[in-house]
Protein backbone atom coordinates (compact mmCIF):
# COMPACT_ATOMS: atom_id res chain seq x y z
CA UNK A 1 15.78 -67.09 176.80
CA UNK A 2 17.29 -66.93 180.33
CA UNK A 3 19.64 -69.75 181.34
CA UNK A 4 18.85 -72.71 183.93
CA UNK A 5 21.63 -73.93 184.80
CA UNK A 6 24.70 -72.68 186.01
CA UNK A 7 27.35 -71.42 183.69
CA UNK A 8 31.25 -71.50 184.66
CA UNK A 9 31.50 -69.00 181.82
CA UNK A 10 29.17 -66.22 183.48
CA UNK A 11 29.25 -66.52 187.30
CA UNK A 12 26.94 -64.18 188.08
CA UNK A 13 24.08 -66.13 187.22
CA UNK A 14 23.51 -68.01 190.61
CA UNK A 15 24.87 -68.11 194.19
CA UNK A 16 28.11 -69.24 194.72
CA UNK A 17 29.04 -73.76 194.62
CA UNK A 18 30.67 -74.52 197.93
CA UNK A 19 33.52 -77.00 198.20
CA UNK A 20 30.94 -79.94 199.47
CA UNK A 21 30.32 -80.28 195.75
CA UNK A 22 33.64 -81.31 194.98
CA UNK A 23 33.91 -83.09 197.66
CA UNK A 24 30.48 -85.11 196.50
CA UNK A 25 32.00 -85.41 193.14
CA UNK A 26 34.66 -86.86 194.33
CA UNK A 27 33.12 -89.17 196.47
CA UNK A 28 30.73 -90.16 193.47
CA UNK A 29 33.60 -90.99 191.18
CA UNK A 30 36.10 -92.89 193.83
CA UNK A 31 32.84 -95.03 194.29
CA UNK A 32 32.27 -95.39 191.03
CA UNK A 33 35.44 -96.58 190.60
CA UNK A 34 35.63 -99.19 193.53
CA UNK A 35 32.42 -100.55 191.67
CA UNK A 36 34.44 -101.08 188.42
CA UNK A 37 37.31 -102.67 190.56
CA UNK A 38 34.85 -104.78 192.53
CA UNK A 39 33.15 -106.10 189.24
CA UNK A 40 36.54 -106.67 186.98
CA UNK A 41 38.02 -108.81 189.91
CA UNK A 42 34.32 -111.01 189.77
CA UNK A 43 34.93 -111.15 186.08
CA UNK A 44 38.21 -112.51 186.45
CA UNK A 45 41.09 -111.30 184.28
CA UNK A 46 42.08 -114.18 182.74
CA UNK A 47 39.12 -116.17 181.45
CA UNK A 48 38.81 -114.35 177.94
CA UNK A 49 41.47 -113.29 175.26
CA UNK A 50 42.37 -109.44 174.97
CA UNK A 51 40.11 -107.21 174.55
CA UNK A 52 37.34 -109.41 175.70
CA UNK A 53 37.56 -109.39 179.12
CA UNK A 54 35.80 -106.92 181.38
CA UNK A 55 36.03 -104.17 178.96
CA UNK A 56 33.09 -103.01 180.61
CA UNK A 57 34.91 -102.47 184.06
CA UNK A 58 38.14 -101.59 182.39
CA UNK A 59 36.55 -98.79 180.55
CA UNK A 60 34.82 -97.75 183.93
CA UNK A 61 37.73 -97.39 185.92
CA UNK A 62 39.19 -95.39 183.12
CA UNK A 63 36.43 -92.77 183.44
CA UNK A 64 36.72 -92.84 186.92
CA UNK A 65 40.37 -92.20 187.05
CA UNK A 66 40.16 -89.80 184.52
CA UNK A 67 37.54 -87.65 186.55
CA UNK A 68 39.22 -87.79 189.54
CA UNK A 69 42.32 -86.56 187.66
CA UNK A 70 40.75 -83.46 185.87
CA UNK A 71 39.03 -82.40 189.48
CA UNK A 72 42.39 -82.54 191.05
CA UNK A 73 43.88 -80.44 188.45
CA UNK A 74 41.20 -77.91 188.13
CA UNK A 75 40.38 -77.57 191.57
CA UNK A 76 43.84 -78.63 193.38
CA UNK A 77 44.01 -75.07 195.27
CA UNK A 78 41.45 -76.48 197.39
CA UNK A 79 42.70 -79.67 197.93
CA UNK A 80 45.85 -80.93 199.85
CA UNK A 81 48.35 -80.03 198.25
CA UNK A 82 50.85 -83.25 198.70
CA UNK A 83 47.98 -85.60 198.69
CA UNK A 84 47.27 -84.09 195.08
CA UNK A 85 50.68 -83.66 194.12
CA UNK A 86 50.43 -87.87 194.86
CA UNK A 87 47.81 -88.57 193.52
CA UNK A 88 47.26 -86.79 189.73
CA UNK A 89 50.58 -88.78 188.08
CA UNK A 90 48.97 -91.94 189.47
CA UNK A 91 45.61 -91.80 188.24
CA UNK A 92 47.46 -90.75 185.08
CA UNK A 93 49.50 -93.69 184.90
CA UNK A 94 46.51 -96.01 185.39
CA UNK A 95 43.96 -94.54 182.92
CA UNK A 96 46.85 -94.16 180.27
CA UNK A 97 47.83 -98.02 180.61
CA UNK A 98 43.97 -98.94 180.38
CA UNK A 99 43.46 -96.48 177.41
CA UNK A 100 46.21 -98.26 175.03
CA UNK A 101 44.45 -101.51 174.02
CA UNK A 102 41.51 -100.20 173.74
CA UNK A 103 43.13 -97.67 171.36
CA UNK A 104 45.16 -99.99 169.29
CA UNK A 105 42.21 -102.31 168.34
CA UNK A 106 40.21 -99.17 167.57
CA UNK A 107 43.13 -98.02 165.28
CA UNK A 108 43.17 -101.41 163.47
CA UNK A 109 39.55 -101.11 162.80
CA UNK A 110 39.84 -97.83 161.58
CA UNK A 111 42.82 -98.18 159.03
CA UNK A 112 41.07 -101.72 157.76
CA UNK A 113 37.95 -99.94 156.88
CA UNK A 114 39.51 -97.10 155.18
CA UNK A 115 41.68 -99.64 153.04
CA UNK A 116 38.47 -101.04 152.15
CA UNK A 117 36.93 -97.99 151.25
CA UNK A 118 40.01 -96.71 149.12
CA UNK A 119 40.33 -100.01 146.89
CA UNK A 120 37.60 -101.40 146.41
CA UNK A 121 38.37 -104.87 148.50
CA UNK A 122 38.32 -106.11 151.44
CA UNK A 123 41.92 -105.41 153.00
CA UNK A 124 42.66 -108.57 154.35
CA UNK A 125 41.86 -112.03 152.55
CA UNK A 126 40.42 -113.72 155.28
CA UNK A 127 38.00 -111.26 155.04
CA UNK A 128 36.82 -111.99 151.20
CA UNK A 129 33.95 -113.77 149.35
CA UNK A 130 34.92 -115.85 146.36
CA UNK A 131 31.92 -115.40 143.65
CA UNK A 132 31.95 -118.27 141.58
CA UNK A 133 30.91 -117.04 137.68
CA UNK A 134 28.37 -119.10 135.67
CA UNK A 135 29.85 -119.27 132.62
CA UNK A 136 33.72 -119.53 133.10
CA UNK A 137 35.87 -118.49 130.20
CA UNK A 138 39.95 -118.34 130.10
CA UNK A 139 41.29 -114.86 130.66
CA UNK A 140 43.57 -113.31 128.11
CA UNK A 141 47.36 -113.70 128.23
CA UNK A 142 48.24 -110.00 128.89
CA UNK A 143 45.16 -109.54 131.32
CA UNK A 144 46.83 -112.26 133.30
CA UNK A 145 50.23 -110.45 133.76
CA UNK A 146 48.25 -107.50 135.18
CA UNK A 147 47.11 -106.75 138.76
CA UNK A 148 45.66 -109.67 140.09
CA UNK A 149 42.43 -110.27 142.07
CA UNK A 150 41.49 -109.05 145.10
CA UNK A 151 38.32 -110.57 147.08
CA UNK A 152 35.16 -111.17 144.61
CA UNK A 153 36.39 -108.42 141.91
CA UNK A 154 39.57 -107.70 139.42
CA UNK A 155 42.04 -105.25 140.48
CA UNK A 156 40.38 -101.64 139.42
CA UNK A 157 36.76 -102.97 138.72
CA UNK A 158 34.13 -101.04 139.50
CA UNK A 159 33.14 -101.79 143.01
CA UNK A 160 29.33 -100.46 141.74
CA UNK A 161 27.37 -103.95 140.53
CA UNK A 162 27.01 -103.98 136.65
CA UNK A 163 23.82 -104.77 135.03
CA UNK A 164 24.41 -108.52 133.03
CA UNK A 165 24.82 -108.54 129.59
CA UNK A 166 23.62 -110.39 126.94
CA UNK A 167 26.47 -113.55 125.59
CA UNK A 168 28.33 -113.43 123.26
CA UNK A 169 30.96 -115.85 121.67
CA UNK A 170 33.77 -114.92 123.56
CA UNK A 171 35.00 -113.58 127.13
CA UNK A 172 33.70 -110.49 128.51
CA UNK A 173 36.22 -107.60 128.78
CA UNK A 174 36.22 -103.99 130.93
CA UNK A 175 38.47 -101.22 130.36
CA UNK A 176 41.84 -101.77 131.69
CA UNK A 177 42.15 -99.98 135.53
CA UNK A 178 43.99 -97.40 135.96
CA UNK A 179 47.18 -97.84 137.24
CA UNK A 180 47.20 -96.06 140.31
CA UNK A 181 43.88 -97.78 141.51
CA UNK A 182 45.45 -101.13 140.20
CA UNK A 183 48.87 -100.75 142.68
CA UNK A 184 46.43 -99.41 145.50
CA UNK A 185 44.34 -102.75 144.53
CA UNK A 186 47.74 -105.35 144.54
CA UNK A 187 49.13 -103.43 147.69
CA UNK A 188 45.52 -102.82 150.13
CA UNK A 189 45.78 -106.75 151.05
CA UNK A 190 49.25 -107.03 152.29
CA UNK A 191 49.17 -103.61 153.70
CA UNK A 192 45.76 -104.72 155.82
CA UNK A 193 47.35 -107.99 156.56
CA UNK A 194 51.33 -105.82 157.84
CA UNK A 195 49.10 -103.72 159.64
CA UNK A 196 47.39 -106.35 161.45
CA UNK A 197 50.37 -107.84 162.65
CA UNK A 198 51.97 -104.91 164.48
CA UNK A 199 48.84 -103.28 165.81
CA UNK A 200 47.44 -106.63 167.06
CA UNK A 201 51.05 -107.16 168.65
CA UNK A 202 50.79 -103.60 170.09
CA UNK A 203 47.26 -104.69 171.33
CA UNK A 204 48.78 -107.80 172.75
CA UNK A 205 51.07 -105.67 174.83
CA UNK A 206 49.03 -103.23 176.09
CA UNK A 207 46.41 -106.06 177.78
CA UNK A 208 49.12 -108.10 178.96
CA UNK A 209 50.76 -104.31 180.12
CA UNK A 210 47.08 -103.62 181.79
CA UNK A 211 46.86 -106.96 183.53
CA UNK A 212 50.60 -106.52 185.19
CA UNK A 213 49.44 -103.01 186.31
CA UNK A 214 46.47 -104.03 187.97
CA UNK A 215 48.19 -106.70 189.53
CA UNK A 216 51.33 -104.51 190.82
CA UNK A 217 51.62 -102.79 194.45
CA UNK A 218 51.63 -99.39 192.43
CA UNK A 219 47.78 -100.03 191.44
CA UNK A 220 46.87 -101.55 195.00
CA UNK A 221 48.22 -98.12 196.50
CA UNK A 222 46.38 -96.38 194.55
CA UNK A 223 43.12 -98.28 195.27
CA UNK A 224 43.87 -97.57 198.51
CA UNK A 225 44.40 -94.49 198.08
CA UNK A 226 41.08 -93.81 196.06
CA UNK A 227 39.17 -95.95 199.12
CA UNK A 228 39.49 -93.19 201.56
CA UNK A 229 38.86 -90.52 198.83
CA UNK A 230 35.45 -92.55 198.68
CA UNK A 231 34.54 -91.43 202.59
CA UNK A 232 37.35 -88.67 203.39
CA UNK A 233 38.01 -85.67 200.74
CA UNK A 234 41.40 -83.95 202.04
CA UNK A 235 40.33 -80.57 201.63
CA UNK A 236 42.16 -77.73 202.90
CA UNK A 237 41.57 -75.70 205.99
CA UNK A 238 40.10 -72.40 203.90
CA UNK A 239 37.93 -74.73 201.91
CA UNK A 240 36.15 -76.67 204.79
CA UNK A 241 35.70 -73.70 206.81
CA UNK A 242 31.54 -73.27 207.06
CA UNK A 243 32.45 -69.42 208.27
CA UNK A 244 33.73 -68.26 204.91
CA UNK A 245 32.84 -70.68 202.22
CA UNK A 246 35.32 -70.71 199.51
CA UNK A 247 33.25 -71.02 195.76
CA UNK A 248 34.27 -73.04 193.13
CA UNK A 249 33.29 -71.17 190.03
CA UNK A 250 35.98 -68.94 190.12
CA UNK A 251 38.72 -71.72 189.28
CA UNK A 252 35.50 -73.48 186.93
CA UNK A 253 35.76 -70.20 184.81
CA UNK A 254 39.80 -69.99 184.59
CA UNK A 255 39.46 -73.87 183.13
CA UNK A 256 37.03 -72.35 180.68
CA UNK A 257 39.39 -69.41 180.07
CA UNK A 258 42.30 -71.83 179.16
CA UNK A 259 40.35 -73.45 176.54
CA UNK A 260 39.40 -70.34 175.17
CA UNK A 261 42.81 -68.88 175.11
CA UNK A 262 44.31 -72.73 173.26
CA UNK A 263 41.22 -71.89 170.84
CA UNK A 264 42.70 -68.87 169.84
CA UNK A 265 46.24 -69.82 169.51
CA UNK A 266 45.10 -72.71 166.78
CA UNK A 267 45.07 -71.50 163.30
CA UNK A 268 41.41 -71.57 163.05
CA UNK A 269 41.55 -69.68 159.73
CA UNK A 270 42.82 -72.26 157.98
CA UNK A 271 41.08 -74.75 159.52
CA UNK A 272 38.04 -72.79 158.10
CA UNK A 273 38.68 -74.14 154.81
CA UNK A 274 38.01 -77.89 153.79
CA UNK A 275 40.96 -78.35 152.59
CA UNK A 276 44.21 -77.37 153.60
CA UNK A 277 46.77 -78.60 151.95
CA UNK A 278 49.66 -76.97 153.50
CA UNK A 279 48.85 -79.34 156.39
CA UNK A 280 49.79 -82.27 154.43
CA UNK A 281 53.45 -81.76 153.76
CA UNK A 282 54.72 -82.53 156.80
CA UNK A 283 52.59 -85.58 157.06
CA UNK A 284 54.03 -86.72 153.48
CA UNK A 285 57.15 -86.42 154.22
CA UNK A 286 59.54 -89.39 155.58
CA UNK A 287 60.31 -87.73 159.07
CA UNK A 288 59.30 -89.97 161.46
CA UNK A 289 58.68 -87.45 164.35
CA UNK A 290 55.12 -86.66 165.23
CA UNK A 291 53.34 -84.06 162.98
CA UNK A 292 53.89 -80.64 164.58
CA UNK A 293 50.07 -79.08 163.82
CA UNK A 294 48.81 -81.93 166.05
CA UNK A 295 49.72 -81.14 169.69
CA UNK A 296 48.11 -77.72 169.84
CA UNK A 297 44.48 -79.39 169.07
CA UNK A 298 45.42 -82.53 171.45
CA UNK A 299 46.15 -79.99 174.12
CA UNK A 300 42.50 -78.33 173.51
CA UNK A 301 41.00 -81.20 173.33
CA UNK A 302 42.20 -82.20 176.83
CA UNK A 303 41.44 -78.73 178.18
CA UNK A 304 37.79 -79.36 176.72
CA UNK A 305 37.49 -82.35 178.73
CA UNK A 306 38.63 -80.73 181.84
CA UNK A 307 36.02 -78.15 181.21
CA UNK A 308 33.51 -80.31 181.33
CA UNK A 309 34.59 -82.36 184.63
CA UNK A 310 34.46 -78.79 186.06
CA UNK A 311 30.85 -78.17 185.01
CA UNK A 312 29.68 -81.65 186.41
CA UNK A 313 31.07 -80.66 189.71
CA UNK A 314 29.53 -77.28 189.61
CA UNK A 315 26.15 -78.50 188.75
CA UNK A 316 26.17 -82.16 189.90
CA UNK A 317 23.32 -84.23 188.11
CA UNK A 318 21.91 -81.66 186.56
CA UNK A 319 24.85 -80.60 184.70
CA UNK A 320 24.22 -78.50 181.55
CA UNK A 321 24.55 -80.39 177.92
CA UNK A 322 25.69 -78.20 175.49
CA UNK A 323 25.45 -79.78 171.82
CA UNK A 324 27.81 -77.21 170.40
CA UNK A 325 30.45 -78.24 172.85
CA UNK A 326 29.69 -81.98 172.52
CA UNK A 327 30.30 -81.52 168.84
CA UNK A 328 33.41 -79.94 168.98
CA UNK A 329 34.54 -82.97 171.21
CA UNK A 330 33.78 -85.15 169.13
CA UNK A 331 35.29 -83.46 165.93
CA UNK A 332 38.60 -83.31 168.08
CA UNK A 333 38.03 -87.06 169.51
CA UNK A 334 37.93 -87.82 165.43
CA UNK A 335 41.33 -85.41 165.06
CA UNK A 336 43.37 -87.75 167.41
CA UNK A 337 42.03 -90.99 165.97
CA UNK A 338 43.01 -89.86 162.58
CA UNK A 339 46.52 -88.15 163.44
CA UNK A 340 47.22 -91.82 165.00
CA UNK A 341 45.98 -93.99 162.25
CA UNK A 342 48.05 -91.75 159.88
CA UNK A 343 50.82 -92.27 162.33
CA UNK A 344 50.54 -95.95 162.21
CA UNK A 345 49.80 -95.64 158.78
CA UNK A 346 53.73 -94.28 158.29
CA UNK A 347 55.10 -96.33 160.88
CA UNK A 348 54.40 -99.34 158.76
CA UNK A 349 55.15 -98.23 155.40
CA UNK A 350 58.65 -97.72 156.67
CA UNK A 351 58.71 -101.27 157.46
CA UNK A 352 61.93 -102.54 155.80
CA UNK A 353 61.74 -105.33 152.47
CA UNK A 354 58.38 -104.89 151.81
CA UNK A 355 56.84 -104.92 147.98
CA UNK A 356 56.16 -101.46 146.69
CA UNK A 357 52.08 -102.21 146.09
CA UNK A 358 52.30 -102.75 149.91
CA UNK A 359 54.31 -98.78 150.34
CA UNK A 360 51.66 -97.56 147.71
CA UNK A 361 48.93 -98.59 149.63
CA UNK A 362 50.30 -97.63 152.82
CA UNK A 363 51.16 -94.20 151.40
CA UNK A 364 47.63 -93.32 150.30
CA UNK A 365 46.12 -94.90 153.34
CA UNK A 366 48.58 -91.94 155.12
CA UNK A 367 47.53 -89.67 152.88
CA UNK A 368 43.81 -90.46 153.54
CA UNK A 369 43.72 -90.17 157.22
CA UNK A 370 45.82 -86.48 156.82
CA UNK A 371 42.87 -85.64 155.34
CA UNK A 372 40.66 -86.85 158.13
CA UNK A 373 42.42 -85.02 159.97
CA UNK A 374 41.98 -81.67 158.22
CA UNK A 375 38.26 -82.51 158.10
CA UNK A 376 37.92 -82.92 161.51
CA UNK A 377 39.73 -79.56 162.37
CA UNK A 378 37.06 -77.95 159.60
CA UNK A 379 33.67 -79.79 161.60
CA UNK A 380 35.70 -78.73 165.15
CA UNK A 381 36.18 -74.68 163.36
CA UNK A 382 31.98 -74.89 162.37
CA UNK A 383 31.47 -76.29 166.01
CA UNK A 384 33.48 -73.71 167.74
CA UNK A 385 32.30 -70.75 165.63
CA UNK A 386 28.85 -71.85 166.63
CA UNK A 387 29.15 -71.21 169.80
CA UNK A 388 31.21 -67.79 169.73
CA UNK A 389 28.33 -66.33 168.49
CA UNK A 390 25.63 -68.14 171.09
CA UNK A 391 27.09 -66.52 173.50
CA UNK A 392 27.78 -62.80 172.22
C-alpha cells in the first residue's frame, strides 16, 4: 500500500518541507509553553505539597522545552547559530530540573510495587491490613523464633488464599518457608520503608530545586527568550530566502540515520534472547559506577525522540504514528526506569548499619529490576526487528 504521509526515511515521496514549518513548529511549542507558564503562575507554586502542585503545567513546560530543544539540535544549520548555541543548554537545564521529581516519585512507586510483588507483603507497614483470625490459638515455641509477620500473612505463606479447613483439636500448621523467601519476607518492610526515606528526600529536593529555578533570573531569561521565539524564529539568511527554499528533510533523514547507526552498534543479538545473563554481572557486583551496557540504549533512546520531533515538524498535525516505533519507545522508556530503580536499588543496600534481611531484600529487589532491564531490551529487539523488515 502506498504511503500518505511523508517519510524522513524516503524523501522522495513528496515535494520538498520549507523552513516556515520549523519556524511554525517552533512558534507552536514556545506558545505552548508560555501557556504552561501562564497557568503554573495562576496555580500558584506554593499552595500544595510536592508533587501536587501544577504537575499539569510543570509537565507541559517540560514537553515544550524539550521540543524546542530537539528542533534546535536537529535543525540548528538553519537556525542562528549563537542564538542556538544559547539557547539548547538552557532549555536543557530547565526540562532536566523539572524531570527529577517527577522521576524520583515514579522510582519509589516502582521499587515499592516490585517489593510487593517479590514477597508476598506489602513493603511498607503503613501500608498493611491486620486480619483478625476467628479462632485464635498460641503459636508454637520454635515457630515463634522464626521470621516474623509481615502485613495479614506469616513470613513465606502462600500469598494464594487457602480453602478453610475443617477443626481440629489443636493449631493449624503449614510447611515451614523456605529460607530465602523467609529473609526476603523479614527484610521487604525495612527495605520499602529505607527506600522511602531517601527517594522521598531526593523528591523533596528536586521540587524545592524546581521552585528555586523557576523563580531565578536564569529561568526569566529564558522565558524571555522563548517569548520572541513565540512571534520571531531567527532563521538564517539561506533559510528565509523565498528564491531558493532550503528543505528540511534532508537533515530529518540524517536524525533518522543516527538512530539507525546507535541501533546497530547495540548488541541486539543478545538482546534477542530473554535472558541474558551476562548482563547481570556487572549489575551484581558492588561497584558503584553506573552499569556500562546502559548508556548505549539511553543514547538511542534520546536519538528516537529526536526523530520523532523531526517528523512532527516535517508533517505538522498530521504527523505519521508509527506503532512499531511507539513500541520501541516505550520498551526503552521501561529500560531507563528499570536501570534507575536498580540503581537506587544498590545505592541503598550500601547504606551503612543496616540488618542483613534489609541487604537481602535490597539485593534481590537489584537483581529484579536487572532483569527488567534485560526484558525491556528483548520487547525493544522484537520492536525494532519489526520494523527492519516493514520497510525492506
Amino acid at each position: 500500500m502506498a504511503q500518505q504521509h511523508l517519510d524522513p526515511t524516503d524523501p522522495t515521496t513528496a515535494g520538498p518541507v520549507t523552513a516556515d514549518a520549523l519556524a511554525d513548529y517552533l512558534r507552536a511549542q514556545a506558545t505552548e509553553f508560555l501557556r504552561a507558564l501562564r497557568l503554573h503562575r495562576e496555580t500558584g507554586p506554593g499552595s500544595a505539597a510536592p508533587g501536587e502542585e501544577p504537575v499539569d503545567a510543570a509537565r507541559a513546560l517540560r514537553h515544550a522545552a524539550r521540543r524546542i530543544t530537539g528542533t534546535l539540535h536537529t535543525f540548528r544549520p538553519l537556525l542562528d547559530p549563537t542564538w542556538a548555541e544559547a539557547m539548547h543548554p538552557e532549555l536543557a537545564w530547565l526540562s532536566g530540573t523539572l524531570a527529577r521529581e517527577h522521576a524520583y516519585a515514579a522510582r519509589l512507586n516502582r521499587l515499592l510495587q516490585a517489593l510487593q510483588r517479590l514477597s508476598g507483603t506489602p513493603a511498607l507497614p503503613t501500608q498493611q491490613t491486620t486480619t483478625v483470625p476467628s479462632r485464635p490459638a498460641p503459636a508454637p515455641a520454635a515457630a515463634s523464633r522464626t521470621a516474623p509477620a509481615v502485613g495479614s500473612r506469616s513470613a513465606g505463606a502462600d500469598p494464594v488464599p487457602r480453602k478453610a479447613e475443617p477443626a481440629t483439636g489443636g493449631p493449624r500448621t503449614h510447611p515451614a518457608a523456605p529460607p530465602d523467601r523467609a529473609n526476603l519476607t523479614l527484610g521487604a518492610a525495612k527495605a520499602g520503608a529505607l527506600l522511602e526515606r531517601q527517594l522521598t528526600l531526593a523528591r523533596t529536593r528536586a521540587h524545592s530545586a524546581a521552585l528555586q529555578a523557576l523563580g531565578s533570573s536564569r529561568f526569566h531569561a529564558v522565558a524571555d527568550n522563548v517569548a520572541v521565539l513565540a512571534s520571531e524564529v531567527p532563521l538564517t539568511p539561506a533559510a528565509a530566502s523565498p528564491t531558493t527554499p532550503t528543505d528540511l528533510r534532508p537533515l530529518a533523514l540524517a536524525a533518522h540515520d543516527r538512530l539507525c547507526d546507535a541501533v546497530t552498534a547495540l548488541p541486539l543479538l543478545t538482546a534477542g534472547h530473554p535472558y541474558n545473563a551476562e548482563a547481570l554481572i556487572h549489575g551484581l557486583s558492588a561497584d558503584p559506577a553506573p552499569h556500562p551496557q546502559d548508556a548505549p540504549w539511553h543514547h538511542v533512546r534520546l536519538l528516537l525522540r529526536l526523530r520523532r520531533y523531526a517528523l512532527e515538524v516535517i508533517e505538522g498535525d498530521e504527523a505519521w504514528v508509527d506503532v512499531r516505533m511507539l513500541a520501541a519507545g516505550a520498551a526503552l522508556n521501561r529500560h531507563r526506569d528499570a536501570s534507575e530503580a536498580a540503581a537506587a536499588a544498590a545505592a541503598a543496600a550500601r547504606t551503612p548499619r543496616i540488618a542483613p534481611a534489609t541487604a537481602y531484600a535490597l539485593g534481590v529487589l537489584h537483581a529484579d529490576q536487572r532483569h527488567e532491564v534485560e526484558a525491556a531490551r528483548f520487547a525493544f529487539q522484537q520492536s525494532w526487528e519489526k520494523k527492519a523488515m516493514s520497510t525492506r
